[in-house]
C-alpha atoms as a PDB file:
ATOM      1  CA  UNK A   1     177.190 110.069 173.657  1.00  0.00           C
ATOM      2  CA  UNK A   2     180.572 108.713 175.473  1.00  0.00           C
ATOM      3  CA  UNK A   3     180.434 107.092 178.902  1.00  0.00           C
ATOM      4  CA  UNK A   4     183.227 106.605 180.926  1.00  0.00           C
ATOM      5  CA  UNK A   5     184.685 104.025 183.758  1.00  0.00           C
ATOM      6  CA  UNK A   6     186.596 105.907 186.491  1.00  0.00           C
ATOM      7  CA  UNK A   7     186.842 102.713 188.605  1.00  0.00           C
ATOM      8  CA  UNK A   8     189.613 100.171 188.094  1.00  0.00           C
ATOM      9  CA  UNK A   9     187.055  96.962 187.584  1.00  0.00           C
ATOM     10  CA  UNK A  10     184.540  96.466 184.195  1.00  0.00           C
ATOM     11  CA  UNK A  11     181.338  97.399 184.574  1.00  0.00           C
ATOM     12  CA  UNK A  12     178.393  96.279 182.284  1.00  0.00           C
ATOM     13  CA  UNK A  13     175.422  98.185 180.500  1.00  0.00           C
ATOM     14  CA  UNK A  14     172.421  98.202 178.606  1.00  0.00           C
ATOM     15  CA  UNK A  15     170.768 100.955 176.894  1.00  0.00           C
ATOM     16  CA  UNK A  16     166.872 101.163 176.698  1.00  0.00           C
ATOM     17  CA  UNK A  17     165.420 103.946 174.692  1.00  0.00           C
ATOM     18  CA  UNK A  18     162.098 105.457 175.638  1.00  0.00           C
ATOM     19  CA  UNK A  19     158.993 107.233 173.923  1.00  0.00           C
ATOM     20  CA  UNK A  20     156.811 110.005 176.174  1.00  0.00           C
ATOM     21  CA  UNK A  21     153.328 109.565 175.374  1.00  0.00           C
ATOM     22  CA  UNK A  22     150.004 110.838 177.471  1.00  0.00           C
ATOM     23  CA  UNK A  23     147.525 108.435 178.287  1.00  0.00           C
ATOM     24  CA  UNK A  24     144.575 109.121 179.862  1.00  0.00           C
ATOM     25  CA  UNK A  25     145.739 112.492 180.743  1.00  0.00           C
ATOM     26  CA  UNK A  26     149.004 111.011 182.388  1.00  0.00           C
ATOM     27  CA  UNK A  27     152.729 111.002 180.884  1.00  0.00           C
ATOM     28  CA  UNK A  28     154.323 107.993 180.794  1.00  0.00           C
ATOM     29  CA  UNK A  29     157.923 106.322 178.748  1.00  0.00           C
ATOM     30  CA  UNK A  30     157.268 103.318 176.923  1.00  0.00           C
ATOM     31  CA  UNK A  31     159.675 101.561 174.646  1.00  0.00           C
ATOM     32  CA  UNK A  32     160.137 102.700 171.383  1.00  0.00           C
ATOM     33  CA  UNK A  33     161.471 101.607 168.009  1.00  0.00           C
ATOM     34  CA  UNK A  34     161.562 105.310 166.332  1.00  0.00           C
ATOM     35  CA  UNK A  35     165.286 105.405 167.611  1.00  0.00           C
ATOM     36  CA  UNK A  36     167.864 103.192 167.368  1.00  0.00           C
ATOM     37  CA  UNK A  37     171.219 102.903 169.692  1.00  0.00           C
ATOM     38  CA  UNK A  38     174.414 101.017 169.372  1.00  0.00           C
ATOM     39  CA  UNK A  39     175.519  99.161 171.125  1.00  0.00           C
ATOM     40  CA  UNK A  40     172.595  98.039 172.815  1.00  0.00           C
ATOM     41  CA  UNK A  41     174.944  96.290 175.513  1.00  0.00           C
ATOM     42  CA  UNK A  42     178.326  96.045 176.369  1.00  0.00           C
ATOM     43  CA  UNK A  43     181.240  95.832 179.053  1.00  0.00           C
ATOM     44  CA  UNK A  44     182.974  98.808 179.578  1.00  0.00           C
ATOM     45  CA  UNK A  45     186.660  98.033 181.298  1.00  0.00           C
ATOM     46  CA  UNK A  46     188.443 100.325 183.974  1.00  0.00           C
ATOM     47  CA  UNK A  47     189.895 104.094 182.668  1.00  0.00           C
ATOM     48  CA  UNK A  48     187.956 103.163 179.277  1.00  0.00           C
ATOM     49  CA  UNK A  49     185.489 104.937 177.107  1.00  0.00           C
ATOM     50  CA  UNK A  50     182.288 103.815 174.937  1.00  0.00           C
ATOM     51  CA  UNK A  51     180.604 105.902 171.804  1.00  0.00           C
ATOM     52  CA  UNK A  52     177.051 105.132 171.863  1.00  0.00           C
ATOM     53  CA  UNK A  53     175.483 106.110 168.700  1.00  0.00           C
ATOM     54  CA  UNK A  54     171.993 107.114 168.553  1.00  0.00           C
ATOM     55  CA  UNK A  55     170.208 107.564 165.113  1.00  0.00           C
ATOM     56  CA  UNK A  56     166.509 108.768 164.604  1.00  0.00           C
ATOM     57  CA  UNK A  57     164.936 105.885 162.009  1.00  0.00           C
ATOM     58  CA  UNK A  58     162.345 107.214 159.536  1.00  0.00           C
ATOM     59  CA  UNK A  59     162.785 110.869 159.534  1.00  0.00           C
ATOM     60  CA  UNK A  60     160.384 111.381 156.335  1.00  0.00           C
ATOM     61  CA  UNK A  61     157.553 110.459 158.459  1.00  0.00           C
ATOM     62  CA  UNK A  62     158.333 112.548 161.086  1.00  0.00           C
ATOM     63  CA  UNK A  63     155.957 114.984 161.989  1.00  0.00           C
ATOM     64  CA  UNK A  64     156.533 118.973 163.085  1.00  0.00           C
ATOM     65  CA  UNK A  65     155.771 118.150 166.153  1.00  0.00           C
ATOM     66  CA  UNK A  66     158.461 118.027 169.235  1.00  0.00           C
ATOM     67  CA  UNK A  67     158.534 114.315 170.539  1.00  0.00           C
ATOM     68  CA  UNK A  68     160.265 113.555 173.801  1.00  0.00           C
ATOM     69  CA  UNK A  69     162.630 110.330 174.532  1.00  0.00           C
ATOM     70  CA  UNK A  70     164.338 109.101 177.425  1.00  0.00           C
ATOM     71  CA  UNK A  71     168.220 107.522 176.870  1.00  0.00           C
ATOM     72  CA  UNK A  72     168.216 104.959 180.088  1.00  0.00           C
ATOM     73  CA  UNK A  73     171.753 104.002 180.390  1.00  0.00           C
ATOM     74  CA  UNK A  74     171.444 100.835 183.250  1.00  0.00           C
ATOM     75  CA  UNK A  75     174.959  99.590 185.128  1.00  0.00           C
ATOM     76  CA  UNK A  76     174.075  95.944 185.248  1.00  0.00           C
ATOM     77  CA  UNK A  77     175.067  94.061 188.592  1.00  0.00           C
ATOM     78  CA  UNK A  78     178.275  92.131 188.323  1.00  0.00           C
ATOM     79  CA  UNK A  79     178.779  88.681 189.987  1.00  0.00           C
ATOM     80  CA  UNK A  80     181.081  89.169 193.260  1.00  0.00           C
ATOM     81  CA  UNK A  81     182.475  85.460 194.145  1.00  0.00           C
ATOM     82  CA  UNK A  82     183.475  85.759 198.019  1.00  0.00           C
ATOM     83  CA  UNK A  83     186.178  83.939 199.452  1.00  0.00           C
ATOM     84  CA  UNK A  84     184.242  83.000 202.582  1.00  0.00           C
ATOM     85  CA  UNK A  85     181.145  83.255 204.258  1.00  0.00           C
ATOM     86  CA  UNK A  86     181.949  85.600 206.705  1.00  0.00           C
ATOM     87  CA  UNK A  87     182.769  88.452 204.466  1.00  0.00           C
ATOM     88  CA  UNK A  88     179.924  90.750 202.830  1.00  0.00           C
ATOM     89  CA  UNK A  89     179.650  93.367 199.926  1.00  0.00           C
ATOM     90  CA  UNK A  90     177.327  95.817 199.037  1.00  0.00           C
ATOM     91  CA  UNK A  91     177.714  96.501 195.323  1.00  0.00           C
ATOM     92  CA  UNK A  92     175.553  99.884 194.221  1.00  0.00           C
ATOM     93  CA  UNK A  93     174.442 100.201 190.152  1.00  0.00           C
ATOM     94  CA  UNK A  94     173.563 103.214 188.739  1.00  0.00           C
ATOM     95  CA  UNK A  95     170.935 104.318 186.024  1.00  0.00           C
ATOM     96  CA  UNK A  96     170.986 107.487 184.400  1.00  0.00           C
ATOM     97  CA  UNK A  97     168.166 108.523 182.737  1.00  0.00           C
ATOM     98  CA  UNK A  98     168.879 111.169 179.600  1.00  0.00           C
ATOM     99  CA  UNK A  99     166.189 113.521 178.002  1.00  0.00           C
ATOM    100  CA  UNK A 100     166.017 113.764 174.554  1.00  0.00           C
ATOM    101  CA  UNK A 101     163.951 116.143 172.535  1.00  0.00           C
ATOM    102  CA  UNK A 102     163.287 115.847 168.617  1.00  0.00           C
ATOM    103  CA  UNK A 103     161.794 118.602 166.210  1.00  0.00           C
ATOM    104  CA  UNK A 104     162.750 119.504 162.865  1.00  0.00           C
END
């Protein structure tokens, strides 16, 4: 997976990776260790790329079945120092969150 900065200042991010299960008759995403992602974090600088590679982690005791995960790539607020007191910013994050479904 490559994300991308279109703005001119660095932005940072942090992965989580997510398992669906069904509890009590209701899906939810909890974290998981069956995948693993790299980097976890990082800082990704204006009109720059990142490769984030994701890798499944025991595949012999995978089962047949399809599992579902969730990729949740989080823009971490940045510190904005202001020159005065008068002045205010509204900064906006995003989160994306990716579907991912396994089955051999």
């Amino acid at each position: 997976m490559t994300v991308q900065n279109n703005d001119y200042t660095p932005k940072k991010f942090q992965l989580l990776l997510l398992k669906r299960v069904y509890e009590n008759g209701t899906e939810e995403y909890k974290e998981t260790t069956d995948l693993v992602a790299t980097p976890v974090t990082f800082t990704l600088h204006g009109g720059k790329t990142q490769l984030i590679r994701l890798a499944l982690k025991n595949t012999q005791n995978f089962s047949t079945r399809e599992k579902d995960y969730r990729i949740i790539l989080r823009e971490l607020p940045r510190r904005v120092k202001l020159e005065n007191s008068v002045t205010s910013t509204v900064n906006l994050v995003v989160q994306h969150s990716i579907p991912i479904t396994i089955s051999r």
